[in-house]
N, C-alpha and C. Protein backbone atom coordinates (compact mmCIF):
# COMPACT_ATOMS: atom_id res chain seq x y z
N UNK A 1 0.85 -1.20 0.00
CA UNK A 1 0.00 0.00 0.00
C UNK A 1 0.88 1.24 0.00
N UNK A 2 0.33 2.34 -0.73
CA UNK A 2 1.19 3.60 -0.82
C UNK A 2 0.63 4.53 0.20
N UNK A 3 0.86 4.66 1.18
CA UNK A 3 0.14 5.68 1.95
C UNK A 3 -0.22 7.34 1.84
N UNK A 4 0.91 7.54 0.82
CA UNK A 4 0.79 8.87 0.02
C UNK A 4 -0.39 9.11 -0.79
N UNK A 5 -0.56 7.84 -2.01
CA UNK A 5 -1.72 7.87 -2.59
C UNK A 5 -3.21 7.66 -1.56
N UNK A 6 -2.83 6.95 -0.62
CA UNK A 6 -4.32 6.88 0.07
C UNK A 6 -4.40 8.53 0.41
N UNK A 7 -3.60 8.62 1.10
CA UNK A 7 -4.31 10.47 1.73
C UNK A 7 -4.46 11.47 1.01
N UNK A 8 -3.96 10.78 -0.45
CA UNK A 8 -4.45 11.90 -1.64
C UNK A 8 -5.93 11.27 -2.31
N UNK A 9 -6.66 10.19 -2.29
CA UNK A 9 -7.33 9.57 -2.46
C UNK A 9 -8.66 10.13 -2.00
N UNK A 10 -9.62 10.87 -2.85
CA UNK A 10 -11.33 10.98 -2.09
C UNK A 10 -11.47 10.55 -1.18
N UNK A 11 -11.60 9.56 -1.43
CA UNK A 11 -12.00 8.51 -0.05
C UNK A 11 -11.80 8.55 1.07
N UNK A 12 -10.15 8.95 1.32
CA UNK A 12 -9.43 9.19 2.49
C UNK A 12 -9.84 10.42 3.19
N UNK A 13 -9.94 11.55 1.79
CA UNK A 13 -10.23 12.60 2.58
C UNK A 13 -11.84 12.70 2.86
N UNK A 14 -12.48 11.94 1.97
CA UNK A 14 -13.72 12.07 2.83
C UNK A 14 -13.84 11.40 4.57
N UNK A 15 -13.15 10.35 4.60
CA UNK A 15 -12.97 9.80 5.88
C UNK A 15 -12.79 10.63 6.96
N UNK A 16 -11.28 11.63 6.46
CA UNK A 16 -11.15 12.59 7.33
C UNK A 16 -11.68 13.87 7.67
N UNK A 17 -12.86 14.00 6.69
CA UNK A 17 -13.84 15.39 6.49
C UNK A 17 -14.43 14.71 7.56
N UNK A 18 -14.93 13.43 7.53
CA UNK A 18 -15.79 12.98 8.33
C UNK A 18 -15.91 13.30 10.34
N UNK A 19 -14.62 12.50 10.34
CA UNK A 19 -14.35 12.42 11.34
C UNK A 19 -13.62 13.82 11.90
N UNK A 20 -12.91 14.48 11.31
CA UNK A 20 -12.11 15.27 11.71
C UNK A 20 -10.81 15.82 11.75
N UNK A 21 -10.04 14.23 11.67
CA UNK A 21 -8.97 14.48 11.87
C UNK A 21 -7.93 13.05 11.19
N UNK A 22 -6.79 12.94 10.71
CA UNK A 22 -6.12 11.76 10.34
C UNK A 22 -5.79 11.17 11.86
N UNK A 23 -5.78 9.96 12.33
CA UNK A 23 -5.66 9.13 13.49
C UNK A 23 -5.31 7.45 12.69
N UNK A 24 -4.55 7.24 13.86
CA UNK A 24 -4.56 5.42 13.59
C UNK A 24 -5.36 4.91 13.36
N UNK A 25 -6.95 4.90 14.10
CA UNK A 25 -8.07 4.69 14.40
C UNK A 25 -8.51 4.92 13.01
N UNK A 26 -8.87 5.53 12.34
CA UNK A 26 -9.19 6.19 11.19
C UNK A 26 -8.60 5.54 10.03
N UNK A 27 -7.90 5.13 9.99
CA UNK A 27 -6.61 4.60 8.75
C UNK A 27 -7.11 3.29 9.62
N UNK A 28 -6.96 2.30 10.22
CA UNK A 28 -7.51 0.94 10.21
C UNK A 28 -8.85 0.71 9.81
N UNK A 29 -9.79 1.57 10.20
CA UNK A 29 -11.10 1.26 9.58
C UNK A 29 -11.57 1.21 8.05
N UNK A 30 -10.50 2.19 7.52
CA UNK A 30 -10.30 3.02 6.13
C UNK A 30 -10.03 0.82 5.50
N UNK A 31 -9.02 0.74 6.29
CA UNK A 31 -8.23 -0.23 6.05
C UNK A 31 -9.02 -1.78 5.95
N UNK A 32 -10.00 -1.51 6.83
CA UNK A 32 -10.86 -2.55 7.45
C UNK A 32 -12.33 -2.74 6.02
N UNK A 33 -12.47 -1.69 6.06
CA UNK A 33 -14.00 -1.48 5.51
C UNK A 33 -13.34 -1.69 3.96
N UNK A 34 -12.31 -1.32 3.17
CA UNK A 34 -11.99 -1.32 1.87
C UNK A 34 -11.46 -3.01 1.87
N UNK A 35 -11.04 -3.83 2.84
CA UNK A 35 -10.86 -5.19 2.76
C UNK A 35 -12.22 -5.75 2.85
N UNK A 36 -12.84 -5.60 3.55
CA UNK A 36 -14.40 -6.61 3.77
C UNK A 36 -14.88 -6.35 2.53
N UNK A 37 -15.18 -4.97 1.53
CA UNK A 37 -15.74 -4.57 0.46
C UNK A 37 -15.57 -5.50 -0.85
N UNK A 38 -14.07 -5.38 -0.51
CA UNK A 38 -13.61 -6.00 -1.96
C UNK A 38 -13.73 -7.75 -1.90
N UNK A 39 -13.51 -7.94 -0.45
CA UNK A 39 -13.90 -9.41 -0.54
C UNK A 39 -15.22 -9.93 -0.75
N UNK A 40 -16.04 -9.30 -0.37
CA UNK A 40 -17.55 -9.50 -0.68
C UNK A 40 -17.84 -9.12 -1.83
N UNK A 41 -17.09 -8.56 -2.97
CA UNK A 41 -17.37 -7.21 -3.89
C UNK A 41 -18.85 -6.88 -3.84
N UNK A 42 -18.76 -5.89 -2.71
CA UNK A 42 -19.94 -4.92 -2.86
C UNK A 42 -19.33 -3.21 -3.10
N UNK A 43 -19.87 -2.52 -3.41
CA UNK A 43 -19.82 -1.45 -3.22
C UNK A 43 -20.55 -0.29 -2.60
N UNK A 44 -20.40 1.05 -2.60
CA UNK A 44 -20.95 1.73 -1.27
C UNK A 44 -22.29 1.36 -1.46
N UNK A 45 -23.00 1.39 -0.04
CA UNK A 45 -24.29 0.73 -0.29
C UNK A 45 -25.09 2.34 -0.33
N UNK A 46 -26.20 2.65 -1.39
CA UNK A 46 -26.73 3.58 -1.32
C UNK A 46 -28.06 3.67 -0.46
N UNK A 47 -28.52 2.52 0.30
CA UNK A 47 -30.22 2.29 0.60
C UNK A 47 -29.21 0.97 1.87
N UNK A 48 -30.24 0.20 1.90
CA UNK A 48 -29.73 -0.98 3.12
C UNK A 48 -28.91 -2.25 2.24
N UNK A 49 -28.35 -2.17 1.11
CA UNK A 49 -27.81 -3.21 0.39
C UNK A 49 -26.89 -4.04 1.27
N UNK A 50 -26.09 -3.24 2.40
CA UNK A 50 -25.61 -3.71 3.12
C UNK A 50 -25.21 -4.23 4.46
N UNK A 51 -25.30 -4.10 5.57
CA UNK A 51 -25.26 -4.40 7.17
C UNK A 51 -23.47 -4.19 7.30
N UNK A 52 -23.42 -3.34 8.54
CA UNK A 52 -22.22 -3.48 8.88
C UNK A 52 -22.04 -3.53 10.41
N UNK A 53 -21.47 -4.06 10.80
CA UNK A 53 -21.62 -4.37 12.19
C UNK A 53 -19.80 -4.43 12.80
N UNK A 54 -19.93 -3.38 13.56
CA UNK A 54 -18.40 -2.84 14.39
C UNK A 54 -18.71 -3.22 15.79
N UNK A 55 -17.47 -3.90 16.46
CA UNK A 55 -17.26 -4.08 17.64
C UNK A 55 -16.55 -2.75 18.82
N UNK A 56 -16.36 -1.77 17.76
CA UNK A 56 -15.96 -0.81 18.83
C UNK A 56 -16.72 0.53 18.66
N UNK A 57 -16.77 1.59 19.39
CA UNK A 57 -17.23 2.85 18.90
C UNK A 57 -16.23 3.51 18.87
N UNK A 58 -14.59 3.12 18.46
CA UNK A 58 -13.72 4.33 18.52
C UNK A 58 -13.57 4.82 16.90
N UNK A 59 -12.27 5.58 16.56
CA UNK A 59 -12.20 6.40 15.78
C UNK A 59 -12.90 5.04 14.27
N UNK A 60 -12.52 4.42 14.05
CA UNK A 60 -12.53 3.11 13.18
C UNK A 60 -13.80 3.21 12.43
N UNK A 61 -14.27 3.46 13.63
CA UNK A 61 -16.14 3.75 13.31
C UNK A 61 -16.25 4.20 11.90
N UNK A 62 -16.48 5.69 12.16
CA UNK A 62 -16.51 7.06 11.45
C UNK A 62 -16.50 6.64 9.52
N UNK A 63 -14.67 5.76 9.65
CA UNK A 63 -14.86 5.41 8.37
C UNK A 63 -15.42 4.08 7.50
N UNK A 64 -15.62 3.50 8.43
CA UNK A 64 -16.83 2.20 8.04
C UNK A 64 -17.74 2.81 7.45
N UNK A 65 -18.65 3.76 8.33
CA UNK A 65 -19.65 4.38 7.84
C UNK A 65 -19.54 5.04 6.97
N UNK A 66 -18.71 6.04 6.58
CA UNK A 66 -18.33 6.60 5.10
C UNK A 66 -18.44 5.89 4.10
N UNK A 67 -16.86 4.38 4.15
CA UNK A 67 -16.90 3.57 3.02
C UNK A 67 -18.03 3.04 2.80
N UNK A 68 -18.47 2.31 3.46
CA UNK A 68 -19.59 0.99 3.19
C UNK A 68 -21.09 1.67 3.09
N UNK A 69 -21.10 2.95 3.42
CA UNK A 69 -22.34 3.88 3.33
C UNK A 69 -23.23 2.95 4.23
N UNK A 70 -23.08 2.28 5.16
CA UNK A 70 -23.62 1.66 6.29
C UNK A 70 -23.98 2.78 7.48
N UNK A 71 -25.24 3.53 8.07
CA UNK A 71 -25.13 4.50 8.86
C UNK A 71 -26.31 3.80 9.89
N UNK A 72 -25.80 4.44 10.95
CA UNK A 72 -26.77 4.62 12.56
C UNK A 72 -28.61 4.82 11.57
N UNK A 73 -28.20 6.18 10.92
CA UNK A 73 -29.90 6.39 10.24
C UNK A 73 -30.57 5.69 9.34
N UNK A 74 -29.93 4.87 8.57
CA UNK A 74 -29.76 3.64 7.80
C UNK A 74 -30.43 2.24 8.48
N UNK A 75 -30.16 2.80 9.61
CA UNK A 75 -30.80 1.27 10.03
C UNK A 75 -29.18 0.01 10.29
N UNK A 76 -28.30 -0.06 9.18
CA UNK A 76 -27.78 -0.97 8.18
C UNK A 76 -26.37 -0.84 9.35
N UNK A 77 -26.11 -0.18 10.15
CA UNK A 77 -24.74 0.21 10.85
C UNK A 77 -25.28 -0.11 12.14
N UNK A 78 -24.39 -1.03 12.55
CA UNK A 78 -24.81 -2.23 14.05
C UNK A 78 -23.45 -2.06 15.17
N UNK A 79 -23.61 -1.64 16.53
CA UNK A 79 -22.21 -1.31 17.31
C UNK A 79 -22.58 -2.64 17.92
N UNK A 80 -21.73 -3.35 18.49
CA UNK A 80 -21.64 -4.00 19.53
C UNK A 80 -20.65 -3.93 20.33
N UNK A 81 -20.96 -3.45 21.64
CA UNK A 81 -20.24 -2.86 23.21
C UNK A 81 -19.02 -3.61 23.29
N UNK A 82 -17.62 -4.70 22.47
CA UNK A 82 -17.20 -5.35 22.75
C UNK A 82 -15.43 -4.95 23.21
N UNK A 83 -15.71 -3.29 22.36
CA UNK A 83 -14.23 -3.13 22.28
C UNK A 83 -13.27 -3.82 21.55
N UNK A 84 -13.48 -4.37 20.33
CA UNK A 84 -12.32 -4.71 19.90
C UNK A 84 -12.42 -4.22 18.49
N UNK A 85 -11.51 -3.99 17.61
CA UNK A 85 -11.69 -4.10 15.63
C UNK A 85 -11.48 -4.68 15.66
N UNK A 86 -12.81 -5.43 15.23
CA UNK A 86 -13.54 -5.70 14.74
C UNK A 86 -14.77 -5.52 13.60
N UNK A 87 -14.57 -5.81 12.37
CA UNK A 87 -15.97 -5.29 11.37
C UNK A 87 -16.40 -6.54 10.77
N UNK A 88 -17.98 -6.74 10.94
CA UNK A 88 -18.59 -7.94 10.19
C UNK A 88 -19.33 -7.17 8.82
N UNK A 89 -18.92 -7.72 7.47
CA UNK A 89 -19.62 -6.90 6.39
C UNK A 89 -20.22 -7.99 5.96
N UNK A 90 -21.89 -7.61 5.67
CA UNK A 90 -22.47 -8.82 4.99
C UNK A 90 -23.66 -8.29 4.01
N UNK A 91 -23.49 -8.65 2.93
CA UNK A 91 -24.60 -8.68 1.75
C UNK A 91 -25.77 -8.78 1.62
N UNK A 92 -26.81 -8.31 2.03
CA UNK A 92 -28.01 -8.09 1.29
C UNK A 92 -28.17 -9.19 0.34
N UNK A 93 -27.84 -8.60 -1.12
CA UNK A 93 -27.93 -9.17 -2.86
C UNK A 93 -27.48 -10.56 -2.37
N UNK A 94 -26.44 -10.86 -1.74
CA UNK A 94 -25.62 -11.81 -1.94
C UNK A 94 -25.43 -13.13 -0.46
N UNK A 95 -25.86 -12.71 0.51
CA UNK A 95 -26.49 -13.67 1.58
C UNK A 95 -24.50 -13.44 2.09
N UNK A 96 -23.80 -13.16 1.25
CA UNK A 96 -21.94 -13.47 1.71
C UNK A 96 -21.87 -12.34 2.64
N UNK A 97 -20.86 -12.55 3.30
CA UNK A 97 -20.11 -12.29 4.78
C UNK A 97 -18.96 -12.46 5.33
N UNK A 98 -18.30 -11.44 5.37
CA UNK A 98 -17.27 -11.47 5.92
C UNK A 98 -16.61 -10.75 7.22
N UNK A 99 -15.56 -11.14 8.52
CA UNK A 99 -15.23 -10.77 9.15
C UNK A 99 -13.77 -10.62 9.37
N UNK A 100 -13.66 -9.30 9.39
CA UNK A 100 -12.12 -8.57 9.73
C UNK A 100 -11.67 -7.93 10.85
N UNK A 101 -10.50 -8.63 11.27
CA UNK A 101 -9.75 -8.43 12.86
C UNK A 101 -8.84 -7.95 12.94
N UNK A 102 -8.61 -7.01 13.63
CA UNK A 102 -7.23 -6.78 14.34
C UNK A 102 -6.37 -8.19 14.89
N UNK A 103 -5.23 -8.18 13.32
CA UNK A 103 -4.53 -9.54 13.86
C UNK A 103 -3.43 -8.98 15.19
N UNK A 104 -3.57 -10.00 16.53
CA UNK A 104 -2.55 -9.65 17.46
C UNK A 104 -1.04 -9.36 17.39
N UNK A 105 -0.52 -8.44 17.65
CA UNK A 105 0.70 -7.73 17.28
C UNK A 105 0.90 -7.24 16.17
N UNK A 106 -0.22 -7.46 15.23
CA UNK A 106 -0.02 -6.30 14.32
C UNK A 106 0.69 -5.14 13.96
N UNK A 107 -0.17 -4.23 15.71
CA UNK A 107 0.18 -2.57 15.29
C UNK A 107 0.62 -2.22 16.62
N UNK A 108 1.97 -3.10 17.30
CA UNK A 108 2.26 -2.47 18.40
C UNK A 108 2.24 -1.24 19.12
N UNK A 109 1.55 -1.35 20.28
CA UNK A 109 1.43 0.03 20.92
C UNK A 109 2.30 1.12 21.09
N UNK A 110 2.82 1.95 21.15
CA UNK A 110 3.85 2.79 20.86
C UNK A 110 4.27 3.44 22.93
N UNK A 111 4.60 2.66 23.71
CA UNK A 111 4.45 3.47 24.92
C UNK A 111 4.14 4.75 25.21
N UNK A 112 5.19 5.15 24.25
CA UNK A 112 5.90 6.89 24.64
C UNK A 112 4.62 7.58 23.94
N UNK A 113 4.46 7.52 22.91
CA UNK A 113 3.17 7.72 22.19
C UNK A 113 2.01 7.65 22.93
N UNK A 114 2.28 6.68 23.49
CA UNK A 114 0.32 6.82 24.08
C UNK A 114 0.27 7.50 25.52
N UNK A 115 1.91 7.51 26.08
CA UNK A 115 1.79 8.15 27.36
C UNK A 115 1.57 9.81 27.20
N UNK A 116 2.13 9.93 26.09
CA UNK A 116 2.30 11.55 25.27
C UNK A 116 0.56 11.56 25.11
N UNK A 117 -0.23 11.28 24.22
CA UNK A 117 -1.37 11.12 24.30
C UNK A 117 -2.23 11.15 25.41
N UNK A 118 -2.16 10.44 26.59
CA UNK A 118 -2.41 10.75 28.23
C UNK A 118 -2.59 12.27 28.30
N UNK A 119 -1.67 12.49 28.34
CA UNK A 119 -0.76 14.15 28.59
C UNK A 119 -1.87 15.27 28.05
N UNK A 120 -1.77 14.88 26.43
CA UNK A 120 -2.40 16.04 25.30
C UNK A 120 -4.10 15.76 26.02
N UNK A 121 -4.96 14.84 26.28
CA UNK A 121 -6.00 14.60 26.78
C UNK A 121 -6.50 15.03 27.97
N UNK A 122 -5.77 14.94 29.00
CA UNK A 122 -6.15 16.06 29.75
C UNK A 122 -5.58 17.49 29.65
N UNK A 123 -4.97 17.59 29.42
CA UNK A 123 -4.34 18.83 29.09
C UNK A 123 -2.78 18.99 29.84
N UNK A 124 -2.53 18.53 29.85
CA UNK A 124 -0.88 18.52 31.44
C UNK A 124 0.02 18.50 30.21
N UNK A 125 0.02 18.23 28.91
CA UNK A 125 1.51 18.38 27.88
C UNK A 125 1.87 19.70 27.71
N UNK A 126 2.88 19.94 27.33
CA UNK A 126 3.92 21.22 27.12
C UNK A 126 3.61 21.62 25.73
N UNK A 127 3.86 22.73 25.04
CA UNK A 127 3.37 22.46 23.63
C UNK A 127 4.08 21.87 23.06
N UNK A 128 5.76 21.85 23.00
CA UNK A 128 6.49 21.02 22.94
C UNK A 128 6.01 19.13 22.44
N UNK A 129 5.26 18.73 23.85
CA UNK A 129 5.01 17.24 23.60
C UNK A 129 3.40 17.25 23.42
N UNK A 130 3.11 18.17 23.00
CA UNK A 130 1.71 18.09 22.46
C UNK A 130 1.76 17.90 20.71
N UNK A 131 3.36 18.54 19.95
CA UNK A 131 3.59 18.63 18.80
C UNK A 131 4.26 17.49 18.24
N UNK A 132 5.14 16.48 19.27
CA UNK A 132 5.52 15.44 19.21
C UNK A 132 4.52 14.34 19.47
N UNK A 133 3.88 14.37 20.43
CA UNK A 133 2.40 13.88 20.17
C UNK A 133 1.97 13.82 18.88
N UNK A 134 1.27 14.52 18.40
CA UNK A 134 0.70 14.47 17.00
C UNK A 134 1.57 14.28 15.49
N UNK A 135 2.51 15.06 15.95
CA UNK A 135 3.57 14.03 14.79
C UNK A 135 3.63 12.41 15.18
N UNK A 136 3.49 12.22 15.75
CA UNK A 136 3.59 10.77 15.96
C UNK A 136 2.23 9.88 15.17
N UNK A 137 1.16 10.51 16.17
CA UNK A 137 0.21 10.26 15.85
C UNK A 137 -0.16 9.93 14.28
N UNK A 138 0.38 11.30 13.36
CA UNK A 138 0.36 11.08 11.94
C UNK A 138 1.20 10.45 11.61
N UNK A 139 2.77 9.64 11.60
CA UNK A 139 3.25 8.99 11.49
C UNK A 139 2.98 7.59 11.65
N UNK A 140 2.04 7.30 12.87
CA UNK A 140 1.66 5.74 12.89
C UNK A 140 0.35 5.42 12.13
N UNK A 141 -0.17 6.71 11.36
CA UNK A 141 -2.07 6.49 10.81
C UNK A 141 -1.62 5.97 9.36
N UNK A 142 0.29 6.73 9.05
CA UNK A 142 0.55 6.49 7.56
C UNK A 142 1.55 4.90 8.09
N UNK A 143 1.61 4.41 8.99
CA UNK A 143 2.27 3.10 9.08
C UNK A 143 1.27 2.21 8.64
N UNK A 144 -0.30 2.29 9.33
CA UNK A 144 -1.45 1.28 9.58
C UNK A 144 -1.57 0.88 7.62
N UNK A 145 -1.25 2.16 7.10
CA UNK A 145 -2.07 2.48 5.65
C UNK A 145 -1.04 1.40 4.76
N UNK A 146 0.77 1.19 5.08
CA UNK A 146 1.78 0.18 4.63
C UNK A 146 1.72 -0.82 4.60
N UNK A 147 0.79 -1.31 6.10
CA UNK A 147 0.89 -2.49 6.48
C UNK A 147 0.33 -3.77 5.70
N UNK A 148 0.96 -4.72 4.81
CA UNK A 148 -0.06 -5.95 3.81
C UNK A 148 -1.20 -6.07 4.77
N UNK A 149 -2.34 -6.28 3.97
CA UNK A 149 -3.67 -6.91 4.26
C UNK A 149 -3.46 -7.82 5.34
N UNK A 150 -3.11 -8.79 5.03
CA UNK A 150 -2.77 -10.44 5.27
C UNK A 150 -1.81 -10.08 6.81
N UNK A 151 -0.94 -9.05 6.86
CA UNK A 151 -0.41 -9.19 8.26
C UNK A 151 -1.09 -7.81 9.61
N UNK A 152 -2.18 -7.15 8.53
CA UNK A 152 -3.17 -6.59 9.72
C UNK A 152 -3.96 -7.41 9.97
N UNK A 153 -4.68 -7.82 9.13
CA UNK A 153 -6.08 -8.72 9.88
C UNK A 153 -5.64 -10.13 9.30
N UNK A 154 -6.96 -10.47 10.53
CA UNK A 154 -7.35 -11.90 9.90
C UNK A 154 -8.65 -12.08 9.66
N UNK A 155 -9.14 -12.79 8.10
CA UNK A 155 -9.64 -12.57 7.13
C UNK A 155 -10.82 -14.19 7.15
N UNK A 156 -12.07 -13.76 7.55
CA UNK A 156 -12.80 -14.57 7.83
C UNK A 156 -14.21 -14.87 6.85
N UNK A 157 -14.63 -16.07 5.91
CA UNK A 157 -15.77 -15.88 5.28
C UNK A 157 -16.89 -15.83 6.66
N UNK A 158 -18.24 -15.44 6.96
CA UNK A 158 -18.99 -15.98 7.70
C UNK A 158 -20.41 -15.76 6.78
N UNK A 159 -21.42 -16.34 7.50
CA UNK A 159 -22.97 -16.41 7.45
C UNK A 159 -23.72 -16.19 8.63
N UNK A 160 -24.31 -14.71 8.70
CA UNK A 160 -25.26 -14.68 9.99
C UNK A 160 -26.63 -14.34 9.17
N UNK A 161 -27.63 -14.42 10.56
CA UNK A 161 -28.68 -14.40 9.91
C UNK A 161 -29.09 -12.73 9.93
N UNK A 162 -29.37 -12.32 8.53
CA UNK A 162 -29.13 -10.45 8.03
C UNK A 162 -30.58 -10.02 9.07
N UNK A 163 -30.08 -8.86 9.99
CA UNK A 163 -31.12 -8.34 10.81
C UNK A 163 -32.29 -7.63 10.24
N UNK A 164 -33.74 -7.25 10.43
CA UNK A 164 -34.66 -7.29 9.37
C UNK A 164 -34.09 -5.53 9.01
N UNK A 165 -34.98 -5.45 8.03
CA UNK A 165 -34.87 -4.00 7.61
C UNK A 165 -35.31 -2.40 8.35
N UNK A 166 -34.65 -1.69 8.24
CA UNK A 166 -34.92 -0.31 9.06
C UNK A 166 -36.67 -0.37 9.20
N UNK A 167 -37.11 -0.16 10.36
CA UNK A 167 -38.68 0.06 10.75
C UNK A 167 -38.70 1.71 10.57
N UNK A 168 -40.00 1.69 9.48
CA UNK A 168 -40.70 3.27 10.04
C UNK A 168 -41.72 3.41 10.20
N UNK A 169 -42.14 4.37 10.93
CA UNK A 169 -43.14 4.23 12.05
C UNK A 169 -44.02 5.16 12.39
N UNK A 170 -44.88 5.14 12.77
CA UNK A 170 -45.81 6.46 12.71
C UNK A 170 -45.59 7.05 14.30
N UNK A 171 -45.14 7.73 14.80
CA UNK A 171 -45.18 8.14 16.01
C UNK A 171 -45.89 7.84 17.24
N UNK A 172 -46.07 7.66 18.20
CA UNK A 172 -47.35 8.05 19.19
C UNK A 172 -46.40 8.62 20.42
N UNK A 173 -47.14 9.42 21.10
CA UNK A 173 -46.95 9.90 22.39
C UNK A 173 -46.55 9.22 23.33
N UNK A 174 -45.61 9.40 24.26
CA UNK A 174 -45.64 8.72 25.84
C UNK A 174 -46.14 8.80 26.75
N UNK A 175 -46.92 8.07 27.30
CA UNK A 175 -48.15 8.50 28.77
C UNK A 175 -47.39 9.42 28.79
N UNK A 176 -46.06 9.63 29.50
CA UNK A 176 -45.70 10.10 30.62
C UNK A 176 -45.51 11.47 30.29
N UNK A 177 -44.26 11.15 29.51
CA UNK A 177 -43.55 12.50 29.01
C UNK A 177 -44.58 13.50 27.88
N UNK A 178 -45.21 12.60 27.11
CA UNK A 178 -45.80 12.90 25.72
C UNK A 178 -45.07 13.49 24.74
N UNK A 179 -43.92 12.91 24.80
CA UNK A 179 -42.83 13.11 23.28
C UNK A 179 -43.35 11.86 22.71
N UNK A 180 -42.91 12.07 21.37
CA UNK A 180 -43.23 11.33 20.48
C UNK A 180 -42.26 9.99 20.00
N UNK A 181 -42.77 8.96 20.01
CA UNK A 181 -41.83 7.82 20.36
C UNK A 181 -42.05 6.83 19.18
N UNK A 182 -41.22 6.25 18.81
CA UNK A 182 -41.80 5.03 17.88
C UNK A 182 -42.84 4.05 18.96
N UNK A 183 -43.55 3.47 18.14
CA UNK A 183 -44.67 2.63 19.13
C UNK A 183 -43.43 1.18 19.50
N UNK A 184 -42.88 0.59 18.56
CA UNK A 184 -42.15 -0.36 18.99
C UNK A 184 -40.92 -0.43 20.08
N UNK A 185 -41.12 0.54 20.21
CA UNK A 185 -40.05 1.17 20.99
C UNK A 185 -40.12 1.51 22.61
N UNK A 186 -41.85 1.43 22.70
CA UNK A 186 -42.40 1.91 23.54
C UNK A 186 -42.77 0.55 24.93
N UNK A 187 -42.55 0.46 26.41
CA UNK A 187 -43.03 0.01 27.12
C UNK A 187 -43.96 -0.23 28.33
N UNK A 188 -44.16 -1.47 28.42
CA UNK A 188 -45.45 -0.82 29.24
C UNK A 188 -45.15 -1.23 31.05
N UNK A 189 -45.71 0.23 31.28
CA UNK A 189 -45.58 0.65 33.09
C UNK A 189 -47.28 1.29 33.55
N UNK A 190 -47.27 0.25 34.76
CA UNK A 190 -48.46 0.04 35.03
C UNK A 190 -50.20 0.34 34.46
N UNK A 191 -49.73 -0.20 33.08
CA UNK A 191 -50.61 -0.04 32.12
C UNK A 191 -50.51 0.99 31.32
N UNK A 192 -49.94 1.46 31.49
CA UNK A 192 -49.46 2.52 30.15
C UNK A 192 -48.49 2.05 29.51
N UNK A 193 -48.38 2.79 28.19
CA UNK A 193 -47.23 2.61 27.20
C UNK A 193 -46.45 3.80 27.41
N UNK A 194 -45.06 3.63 27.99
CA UNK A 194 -44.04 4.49 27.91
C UNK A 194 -42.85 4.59 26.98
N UNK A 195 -42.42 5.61 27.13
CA UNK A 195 -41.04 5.98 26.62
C UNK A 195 -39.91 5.01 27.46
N UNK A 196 -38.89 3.97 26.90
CA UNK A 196 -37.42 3.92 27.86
C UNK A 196 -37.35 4.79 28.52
N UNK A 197 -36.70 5.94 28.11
CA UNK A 197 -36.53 6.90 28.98
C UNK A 197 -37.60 7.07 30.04
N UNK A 198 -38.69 7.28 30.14
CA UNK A 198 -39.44 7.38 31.17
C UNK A 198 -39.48 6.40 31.61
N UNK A 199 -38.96 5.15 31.69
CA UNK A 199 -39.20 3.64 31.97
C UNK A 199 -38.10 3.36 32.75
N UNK A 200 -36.95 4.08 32.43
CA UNK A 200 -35.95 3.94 33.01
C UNK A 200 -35.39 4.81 34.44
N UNK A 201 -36.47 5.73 34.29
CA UNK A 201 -36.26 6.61 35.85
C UNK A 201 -37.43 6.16 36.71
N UNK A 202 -38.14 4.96 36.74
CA UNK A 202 -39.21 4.31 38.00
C UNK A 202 -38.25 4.38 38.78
């Protein structure tokens, strides 16, 4: 991989329009979502053609959802609380599926780097190691982008069963609150139909 051409690449910079900023985080997902794609050959999904399902909510995210046009509003973009990269991409058209991992030791942690990072996060760095910080930072987002396929992840066919399609819904009120709630969404407290949220402060 040329890492020059990726960050000159649309794609990349839409990633980073997206999110904000170039990060490691950002360049593995970039990395993640353009491997599951091509192995499945799908392309960006414009409607629910596709399901994408991430195990983390960190930076990684952001560009899944870009590439694979998989979104939260979509319906089609699935988190699961697990903490790891992790991305499951699976087909619509095509019933195929695939899963891509952070292979172990991959992308060794950088100590000094992440203790520098500590620092810039709460605020306690010098500007000094706030600038070495982030040079770094961009230095390891253009390492992730070098790295062969085959020695970042490991490269999995699977088959799950595809979750149904985005629900829409006609609104109704909450006893409680009387915001407007999807009805499926809604539970019931001592005979009324509530909001979670109101369900969740009994």
């Amino acid at each position: 991989m040329d890492a020059t051409k990726i960050l000159e690449s649309d794609d990349f910079k839409k990633c980073v329009e997206f999110h904000g900023h170039i990060c490691p985080g950002l360049s593995i997902g970039y990395r993640a979502a353009k491997t599951a794609m091509a192995k499945i050959k799908e392309v960006r999904a414009e409607d629910e053609e596709m399901v994408a399902i991430v195990e983390t909510d960190a930076c990684s995210a952001d560009a899944v959802q870009v590439l694979t046009g998989c979104t939260f509003g979509k319906g089609n973009f699935i988190w699961r609380d697990y903490g790891k990269m992790v991305l499951i991409l699976l087909s619509r058209k095509t019933g195929k599926g695939v899963r891509v991992a952070m292979r172990p030791g991959s992308f060794p942690q950088d100590p000094q780097h992440f203790n520098l990072l500590q620092k810039v996060m709460t605020k306690k760095a010098s500007e000094s190691e706030q600038e070495q910080c982030w040079a770094r930072h961009h230095q390891m987002s253009l390492e992730v982008l070098e790295i062969p396929e085959d020695n970042l992840f490991t490269i999995e066919t699977t088959q799950m069963e595809l979750p149904p399609m985005a629900k829409i819904e006609a609104s109704v009120l909450c006893a409680k609150c009387g915001e407007p709630t999807m009805p499926s969404k809604l539970e019931s407290m001592e005979g009324l139909k509530v909001c979670r949220d109101c369900r969740s402060h009994v």
